[in-house]
Protein backbone atom coordinates (compact mmCIF):
# COMPACT_ATOMS: atom_id res chain seq x y z
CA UNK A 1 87.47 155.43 75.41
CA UNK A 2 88.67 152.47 72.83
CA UNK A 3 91.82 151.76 71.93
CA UNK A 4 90.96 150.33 69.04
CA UNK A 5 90.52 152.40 66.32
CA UNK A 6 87.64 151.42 63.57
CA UNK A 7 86.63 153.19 60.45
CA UNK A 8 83.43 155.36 60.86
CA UNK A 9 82.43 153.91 56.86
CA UNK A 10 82.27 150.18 58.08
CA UNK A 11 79.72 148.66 58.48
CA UNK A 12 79.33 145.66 61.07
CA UNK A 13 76.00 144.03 60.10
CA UNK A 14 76.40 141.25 57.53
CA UNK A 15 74.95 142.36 53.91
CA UNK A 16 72.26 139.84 52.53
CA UNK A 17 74.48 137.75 50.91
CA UNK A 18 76.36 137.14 53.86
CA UNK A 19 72.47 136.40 55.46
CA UNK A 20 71.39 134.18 52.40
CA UNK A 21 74.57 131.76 52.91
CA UNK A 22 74.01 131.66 56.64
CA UNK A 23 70.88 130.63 56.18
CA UNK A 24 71.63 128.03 53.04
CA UNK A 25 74.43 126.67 55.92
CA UNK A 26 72.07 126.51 58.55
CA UNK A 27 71.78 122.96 58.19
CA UNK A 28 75.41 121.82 58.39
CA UNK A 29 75.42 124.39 61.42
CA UNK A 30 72.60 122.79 63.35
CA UNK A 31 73.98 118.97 62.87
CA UNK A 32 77.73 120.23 63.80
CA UNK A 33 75.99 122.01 67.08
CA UNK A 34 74.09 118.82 67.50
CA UNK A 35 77.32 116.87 67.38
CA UNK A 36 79.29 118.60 69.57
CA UNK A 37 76.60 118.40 72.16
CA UNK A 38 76.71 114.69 71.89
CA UNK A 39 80.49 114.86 71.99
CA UNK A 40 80.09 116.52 75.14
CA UNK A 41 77.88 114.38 76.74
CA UNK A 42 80.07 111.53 75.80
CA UNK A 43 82.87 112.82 77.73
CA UNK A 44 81.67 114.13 80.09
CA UNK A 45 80.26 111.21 81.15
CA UNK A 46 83.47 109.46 81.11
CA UNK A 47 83.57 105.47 82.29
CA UNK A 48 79.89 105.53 83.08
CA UNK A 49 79.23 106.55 79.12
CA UNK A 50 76.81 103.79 77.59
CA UNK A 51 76.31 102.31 74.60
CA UNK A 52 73.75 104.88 73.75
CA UNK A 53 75.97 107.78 74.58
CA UNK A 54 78.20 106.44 71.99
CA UNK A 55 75.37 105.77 69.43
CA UNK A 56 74.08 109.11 69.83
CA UNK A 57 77.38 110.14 68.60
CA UNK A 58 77.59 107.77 65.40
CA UNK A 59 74.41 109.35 64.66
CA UNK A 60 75.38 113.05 64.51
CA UNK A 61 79.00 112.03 62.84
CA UNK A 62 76.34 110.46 59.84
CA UNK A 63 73.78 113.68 60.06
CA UNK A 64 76.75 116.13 59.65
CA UNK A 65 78.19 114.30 57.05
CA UNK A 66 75.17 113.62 55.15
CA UNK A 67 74.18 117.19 55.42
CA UNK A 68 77.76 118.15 54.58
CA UNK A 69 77.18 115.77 51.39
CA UNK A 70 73.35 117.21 50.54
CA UNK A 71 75.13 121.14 50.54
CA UNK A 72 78.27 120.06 48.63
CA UNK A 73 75.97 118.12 45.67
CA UNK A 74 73.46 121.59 46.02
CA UNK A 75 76.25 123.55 45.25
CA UNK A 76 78.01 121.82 42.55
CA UNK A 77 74.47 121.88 40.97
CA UNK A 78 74.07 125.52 41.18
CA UNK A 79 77.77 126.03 39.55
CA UNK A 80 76.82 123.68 37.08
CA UNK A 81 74.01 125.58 35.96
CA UNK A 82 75.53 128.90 35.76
């Protein structure tokens, strides 16, 4: 039995609008996944983290924000031509 009570009428799977901007994020999601991988890695690996630990890094900090820059110019794009 639940304690938590939940309208019969809602419905939990996203609609396809919530699916179409999942998928137009995808992107941004993969490089921030990517980055916190490296992230990890980096710590993790604490004084014996090399130089290419901390490149590998650098490198997703530029992919997210490149992506993050590539979504931001799609969108104003599509605003501007509505």
């Amino acid at each position: 039995m639940s304690i938590i009570s939940l309208p019969a009428s809602r419905s939990e799977d996203p609609s396809a609008a919530d699916l179409a901007e999942i998928e137009q994020e995808w992107p941004l999601i993969a490089a921030e996944l990517d980055l916190l991988d490296a992230e990890i890695a980096y710590i993790t690996a604490g004084p014996a983290a090399s130089v290419l630990d901390r490149r590998r890094v650098r490198r997703a900090e530029r992919r997210v924000l490149a992506v993050s820059r590539e979504l931001a110019t799609d969108e104003v794009i599509v605003d501007g031509a509505a």
